[in-house]
N, C-alpha and C. Protein backbone atom coordinates (compact mmCIF):
# COMPACT_ATOMS: atom_id res chain seq x y z
N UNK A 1 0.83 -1.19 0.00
CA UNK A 1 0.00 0.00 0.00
C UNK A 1 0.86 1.24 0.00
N UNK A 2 0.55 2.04 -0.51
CA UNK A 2 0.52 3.36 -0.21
C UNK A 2 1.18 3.72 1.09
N UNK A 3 2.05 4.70 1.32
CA UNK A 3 2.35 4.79 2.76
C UNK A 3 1.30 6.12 2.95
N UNK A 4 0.73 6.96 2.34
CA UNK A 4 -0.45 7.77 2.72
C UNK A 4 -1.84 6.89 3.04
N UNK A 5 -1.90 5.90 2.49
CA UNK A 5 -2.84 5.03 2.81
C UNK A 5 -2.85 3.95 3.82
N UNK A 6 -1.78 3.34 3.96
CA UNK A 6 -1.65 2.76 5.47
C UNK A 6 -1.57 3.82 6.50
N UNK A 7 -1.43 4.98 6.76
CA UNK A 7 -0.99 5.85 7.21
C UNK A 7 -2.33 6.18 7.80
N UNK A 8 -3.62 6.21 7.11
CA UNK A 8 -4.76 6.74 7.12
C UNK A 8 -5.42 5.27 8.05
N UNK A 9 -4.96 4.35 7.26
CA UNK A 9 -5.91 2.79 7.66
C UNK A 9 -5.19 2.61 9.55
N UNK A 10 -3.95 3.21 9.53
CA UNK A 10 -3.68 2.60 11.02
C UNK A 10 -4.15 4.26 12.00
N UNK A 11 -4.59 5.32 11.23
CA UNK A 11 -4.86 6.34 12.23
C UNK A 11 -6.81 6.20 12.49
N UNK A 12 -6.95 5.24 11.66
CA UNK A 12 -8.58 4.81 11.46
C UNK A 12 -8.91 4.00 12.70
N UNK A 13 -8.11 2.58 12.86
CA UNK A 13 -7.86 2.11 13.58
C UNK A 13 -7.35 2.85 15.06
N UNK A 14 -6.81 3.95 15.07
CA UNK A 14 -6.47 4.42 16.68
C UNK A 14 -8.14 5.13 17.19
N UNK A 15 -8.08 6.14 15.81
CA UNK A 15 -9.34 6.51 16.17
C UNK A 15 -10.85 5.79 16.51
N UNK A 16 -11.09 4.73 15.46
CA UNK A 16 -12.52 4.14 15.32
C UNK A 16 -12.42 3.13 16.29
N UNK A 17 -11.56 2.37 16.28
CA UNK A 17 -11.21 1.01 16.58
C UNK A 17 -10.74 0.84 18.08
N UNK A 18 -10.46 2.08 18.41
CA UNK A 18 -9.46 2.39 19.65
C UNK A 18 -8.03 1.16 20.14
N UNK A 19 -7.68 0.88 18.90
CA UNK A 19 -6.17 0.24 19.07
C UNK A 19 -5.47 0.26 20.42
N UNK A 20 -5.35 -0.78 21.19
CA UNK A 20 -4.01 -0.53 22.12
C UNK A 20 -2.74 -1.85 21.75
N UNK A 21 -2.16 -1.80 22.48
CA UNK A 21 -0.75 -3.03 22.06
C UNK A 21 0.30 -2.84 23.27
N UNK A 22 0.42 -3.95 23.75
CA UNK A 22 1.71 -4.45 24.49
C UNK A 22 2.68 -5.31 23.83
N UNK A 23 4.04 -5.34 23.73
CA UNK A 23 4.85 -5.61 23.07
C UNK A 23 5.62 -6.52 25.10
N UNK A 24 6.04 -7.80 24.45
CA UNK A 24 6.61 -8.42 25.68
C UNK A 24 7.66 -9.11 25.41
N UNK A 25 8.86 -9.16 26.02
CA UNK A 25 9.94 -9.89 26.01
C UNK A 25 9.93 -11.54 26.38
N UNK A 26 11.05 -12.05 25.92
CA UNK A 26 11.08 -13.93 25.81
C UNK A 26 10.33 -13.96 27.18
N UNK A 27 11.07 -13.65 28.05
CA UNK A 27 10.96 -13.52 29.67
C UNK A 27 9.71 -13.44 29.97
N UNK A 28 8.61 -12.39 29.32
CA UNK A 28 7.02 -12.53 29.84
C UNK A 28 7.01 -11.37 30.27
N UNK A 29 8.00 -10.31 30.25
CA UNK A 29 7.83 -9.52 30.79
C UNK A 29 7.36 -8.14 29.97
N UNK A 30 6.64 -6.80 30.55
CA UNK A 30 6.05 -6.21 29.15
C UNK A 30 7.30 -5.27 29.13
N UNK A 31 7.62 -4.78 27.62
CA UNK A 31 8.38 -3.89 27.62
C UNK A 31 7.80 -2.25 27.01
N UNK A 32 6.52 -2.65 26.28
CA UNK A 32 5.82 -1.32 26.06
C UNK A 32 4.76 -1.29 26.07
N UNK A 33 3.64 0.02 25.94
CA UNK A 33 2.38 -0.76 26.44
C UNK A 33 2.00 0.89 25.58
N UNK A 34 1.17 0.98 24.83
CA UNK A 34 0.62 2.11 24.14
C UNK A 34 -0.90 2.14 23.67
N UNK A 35 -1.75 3.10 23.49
CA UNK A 35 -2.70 3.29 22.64
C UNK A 35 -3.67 3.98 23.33
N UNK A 36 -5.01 3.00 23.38
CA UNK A 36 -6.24 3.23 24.64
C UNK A 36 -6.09 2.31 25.68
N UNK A 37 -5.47 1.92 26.09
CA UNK A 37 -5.87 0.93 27.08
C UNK A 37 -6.66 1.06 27.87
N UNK A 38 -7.05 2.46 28.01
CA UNK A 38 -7.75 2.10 29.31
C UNK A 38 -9.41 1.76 28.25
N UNK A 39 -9.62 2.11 27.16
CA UNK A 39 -10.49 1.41 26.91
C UNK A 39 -10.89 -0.30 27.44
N UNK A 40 -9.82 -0.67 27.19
CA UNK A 40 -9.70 -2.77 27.16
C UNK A 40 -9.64 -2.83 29.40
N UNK A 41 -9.64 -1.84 30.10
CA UNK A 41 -9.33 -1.84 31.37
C UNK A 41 -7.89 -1.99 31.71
N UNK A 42 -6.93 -1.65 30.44
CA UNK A 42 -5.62 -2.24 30.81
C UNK A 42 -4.52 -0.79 30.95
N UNK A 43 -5.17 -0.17 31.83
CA UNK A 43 -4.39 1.38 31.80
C UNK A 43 -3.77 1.34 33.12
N UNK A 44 -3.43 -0.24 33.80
CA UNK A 44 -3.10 0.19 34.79
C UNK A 44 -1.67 -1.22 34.78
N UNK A 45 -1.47 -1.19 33.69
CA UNK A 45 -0.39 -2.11 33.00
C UNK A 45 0.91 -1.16 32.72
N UNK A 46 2.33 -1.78 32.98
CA UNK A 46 3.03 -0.90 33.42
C UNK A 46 4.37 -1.46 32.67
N UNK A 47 5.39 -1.26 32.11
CA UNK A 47 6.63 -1.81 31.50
C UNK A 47 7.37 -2.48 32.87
N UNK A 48 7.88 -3.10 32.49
CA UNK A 48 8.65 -3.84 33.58
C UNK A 48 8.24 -4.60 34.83
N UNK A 49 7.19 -5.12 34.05
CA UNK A 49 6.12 -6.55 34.86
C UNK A 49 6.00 -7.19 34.40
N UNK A 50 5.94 -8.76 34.48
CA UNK A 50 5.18 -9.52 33.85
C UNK A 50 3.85 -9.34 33.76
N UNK A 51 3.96 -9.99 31.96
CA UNK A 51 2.67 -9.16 31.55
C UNK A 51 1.81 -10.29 31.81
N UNK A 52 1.51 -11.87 32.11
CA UNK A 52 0.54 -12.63 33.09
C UNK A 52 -0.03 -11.70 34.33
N UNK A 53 0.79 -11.40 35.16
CA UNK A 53 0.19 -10.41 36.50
C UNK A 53 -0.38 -9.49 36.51
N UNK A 54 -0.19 -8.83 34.89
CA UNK A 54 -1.44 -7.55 34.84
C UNK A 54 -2.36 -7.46 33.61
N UNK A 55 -2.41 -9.20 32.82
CA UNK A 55 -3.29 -9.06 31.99
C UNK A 55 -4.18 -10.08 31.98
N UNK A 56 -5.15 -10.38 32.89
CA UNK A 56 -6.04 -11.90 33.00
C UNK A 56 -5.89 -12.71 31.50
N UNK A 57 -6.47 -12.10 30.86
CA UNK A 57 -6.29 -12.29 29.44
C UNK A 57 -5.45 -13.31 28.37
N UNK A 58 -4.06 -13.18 29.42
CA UNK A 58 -3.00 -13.50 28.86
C UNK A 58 -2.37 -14.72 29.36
N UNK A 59 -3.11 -15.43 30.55
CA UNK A 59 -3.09 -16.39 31.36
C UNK A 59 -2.68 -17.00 30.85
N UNK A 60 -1.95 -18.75 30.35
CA UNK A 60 -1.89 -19.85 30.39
C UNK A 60 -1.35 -19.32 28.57
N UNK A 61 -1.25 -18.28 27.99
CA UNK A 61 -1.64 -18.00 26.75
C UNK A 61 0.43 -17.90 25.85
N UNK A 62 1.29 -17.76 26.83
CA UNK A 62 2.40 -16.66 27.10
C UNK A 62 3.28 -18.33 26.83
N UNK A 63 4.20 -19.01 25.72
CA UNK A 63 4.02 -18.03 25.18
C UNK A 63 2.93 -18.88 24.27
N UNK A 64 2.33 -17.93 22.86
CA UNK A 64 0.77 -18.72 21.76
C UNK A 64 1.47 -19.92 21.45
N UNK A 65 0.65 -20.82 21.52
CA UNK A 65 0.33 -22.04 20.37
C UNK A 65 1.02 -21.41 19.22
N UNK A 66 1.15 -20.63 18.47
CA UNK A 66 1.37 -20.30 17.07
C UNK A 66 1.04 -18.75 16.69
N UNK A 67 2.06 -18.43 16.00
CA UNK A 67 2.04 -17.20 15.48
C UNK A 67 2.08 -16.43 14.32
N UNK A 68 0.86 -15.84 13.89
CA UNK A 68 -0.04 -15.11 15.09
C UNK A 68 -0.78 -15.93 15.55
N UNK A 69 -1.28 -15.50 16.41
CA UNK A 69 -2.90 -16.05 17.09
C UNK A 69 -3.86 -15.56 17.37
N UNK A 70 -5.27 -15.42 17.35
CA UNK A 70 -5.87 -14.52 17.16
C UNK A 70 -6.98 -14.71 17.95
N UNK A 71 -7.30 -14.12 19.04
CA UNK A 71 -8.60 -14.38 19.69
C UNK A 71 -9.94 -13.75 19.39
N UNK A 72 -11.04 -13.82 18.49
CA UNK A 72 -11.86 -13.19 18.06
C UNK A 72 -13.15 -12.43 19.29
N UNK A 73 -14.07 -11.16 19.10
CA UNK A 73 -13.97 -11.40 20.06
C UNK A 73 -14.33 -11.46 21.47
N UNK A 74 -13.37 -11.74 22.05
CA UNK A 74 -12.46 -11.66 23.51
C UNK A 74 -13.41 -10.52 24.38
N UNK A 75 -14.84 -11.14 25.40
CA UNK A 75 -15.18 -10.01 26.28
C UNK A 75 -14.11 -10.04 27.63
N UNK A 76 -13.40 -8.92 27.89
CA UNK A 76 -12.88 -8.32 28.75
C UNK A 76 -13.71 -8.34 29.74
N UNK A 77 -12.58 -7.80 31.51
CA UNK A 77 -13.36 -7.93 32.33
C UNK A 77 -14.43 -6.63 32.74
N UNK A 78 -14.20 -5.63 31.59
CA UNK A 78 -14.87 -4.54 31.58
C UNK A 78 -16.38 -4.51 30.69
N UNK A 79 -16.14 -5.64 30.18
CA UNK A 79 -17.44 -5.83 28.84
C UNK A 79 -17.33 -5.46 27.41
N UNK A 80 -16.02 -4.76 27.22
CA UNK A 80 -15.35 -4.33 26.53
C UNK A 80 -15.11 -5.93 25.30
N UNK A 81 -15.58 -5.91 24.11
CA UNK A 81 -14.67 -7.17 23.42
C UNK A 81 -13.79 -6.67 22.36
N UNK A 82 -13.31 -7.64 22.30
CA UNK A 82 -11.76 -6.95 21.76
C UNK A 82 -11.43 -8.10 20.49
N UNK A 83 -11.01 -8.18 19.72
CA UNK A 83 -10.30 -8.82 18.78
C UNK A 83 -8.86 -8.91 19.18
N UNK A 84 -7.87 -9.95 19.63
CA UNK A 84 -6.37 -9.89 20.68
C UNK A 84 -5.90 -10.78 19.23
N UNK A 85 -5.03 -10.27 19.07
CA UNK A 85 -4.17 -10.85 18.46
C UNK A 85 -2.61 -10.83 18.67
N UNK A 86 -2.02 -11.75 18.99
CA UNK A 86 -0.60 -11.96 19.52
C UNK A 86 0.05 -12.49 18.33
N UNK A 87 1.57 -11.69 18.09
CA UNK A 87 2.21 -12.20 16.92
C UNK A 87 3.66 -11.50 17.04
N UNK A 88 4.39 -13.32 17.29
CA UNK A 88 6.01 -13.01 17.49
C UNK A 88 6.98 -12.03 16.54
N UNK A 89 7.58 -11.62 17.02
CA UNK A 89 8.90 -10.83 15.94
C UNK A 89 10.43 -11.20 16.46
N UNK A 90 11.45 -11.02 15.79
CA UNK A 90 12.37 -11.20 16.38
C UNK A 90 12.74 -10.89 17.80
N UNK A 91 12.32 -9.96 18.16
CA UNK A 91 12.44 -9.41 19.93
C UNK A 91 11.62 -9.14 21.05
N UNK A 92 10.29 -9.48 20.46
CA UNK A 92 8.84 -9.25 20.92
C UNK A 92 7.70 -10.19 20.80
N UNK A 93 6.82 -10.77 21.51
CA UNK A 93 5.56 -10.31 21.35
C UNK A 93 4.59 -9.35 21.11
N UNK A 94 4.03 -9.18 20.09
CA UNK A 94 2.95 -7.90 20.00
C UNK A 94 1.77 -8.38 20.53
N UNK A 95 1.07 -7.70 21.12
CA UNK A 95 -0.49 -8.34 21.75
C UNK A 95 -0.98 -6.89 21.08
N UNK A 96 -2.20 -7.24 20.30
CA UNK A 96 -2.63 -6.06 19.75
C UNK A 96 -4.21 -6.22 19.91
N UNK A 97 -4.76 -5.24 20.44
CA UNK A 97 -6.38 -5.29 20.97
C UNK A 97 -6.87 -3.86 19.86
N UNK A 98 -8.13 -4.78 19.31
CA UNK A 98 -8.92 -3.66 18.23
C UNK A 98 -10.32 -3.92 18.76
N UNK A 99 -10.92 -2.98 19.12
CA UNK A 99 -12.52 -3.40 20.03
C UNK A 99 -13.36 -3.59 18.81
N UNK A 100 -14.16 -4.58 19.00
CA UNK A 100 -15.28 -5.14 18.01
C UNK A 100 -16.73 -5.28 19.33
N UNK A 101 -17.15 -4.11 20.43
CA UNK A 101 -18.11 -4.59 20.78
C UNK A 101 -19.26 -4.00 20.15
N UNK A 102 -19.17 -3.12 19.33
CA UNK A 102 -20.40 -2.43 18.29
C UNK A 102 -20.66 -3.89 17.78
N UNK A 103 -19.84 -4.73 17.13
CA UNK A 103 -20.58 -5.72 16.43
C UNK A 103 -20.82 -7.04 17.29
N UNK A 104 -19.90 -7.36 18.43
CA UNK A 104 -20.49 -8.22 19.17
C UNK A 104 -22.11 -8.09 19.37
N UNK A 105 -22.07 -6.87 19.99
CA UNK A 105 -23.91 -6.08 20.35
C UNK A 105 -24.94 -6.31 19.07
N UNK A 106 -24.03 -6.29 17.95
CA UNK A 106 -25.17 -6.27 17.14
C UNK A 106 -25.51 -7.65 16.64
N UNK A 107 -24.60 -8.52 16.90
CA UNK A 107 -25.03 -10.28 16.69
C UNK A 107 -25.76 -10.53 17.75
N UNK A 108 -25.29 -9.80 18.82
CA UNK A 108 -26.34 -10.62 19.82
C UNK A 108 -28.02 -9.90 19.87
N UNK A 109 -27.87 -8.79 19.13
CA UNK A 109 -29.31 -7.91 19.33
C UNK A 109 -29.94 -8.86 18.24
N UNK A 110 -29.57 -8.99 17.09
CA UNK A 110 -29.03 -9.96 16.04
C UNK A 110 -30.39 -11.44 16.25
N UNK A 111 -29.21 -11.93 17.04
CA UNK A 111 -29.67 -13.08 17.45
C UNK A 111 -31.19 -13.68 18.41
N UNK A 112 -31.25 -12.55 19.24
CA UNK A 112 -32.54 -12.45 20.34
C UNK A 112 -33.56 -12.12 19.41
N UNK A 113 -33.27 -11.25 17.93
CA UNK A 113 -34.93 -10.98 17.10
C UNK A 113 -35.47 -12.38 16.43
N UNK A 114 -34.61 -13.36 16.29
CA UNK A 114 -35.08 -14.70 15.60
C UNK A 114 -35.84 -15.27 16.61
């Protein structure tokens, strides 16, 4: 793509989508933590913790089955659902949360009219 056009598609995503992402070392531990979080309840997540101890989420998960991995989605303990997708790089984990509860709500409003 376009770098004016990815440019637009990932500021779409901060804005619409409210994007957040933790990036975590071999160790488990987080090394960055950016976006909305406190949308997902995770604004109280901090660099230099393991990221199991401050992300329920991430439980038993650390490190994926396979990468990426993608949890579709995912209601939070806020009610918040999220689309999580975790995907290795040479020095990181990325955990990347894009909220999908407009459309969760609307399968389930969805679902109760049948």
């Amino acid at each position: 793509l376009p770098a004016a056009i990815e440019k637009a598609l990932i500021a779409g995503l901060h804005d619409e989508r409210h994007l957040a992402w933790l990036a975590i070392d071999h160790d488990g531990v987080v090394t960055d933590v950016g976006g909305d979080t406190a949308r997902y309840g995770l604004d109280h997540v901090v660099a230099g913790t393991p990221a199991e101890a401050q992300v329920d989420v991430l439980l038993g998960l650390l490190p994926p089955p396979e990468s990426p991995f993608v949890m579709h989605a995912m209601e939070l303990a806020n009610g918040c659902a999220a689309d999580i997708r975790l995907q290795e790089t040479g020095d990181a984990l990325w955990v990347t949360l894009v909220d999908v509860t407009a459309e969760r709500d609307a399968a389930r409003w969805r679902r109760r009219r049948r």
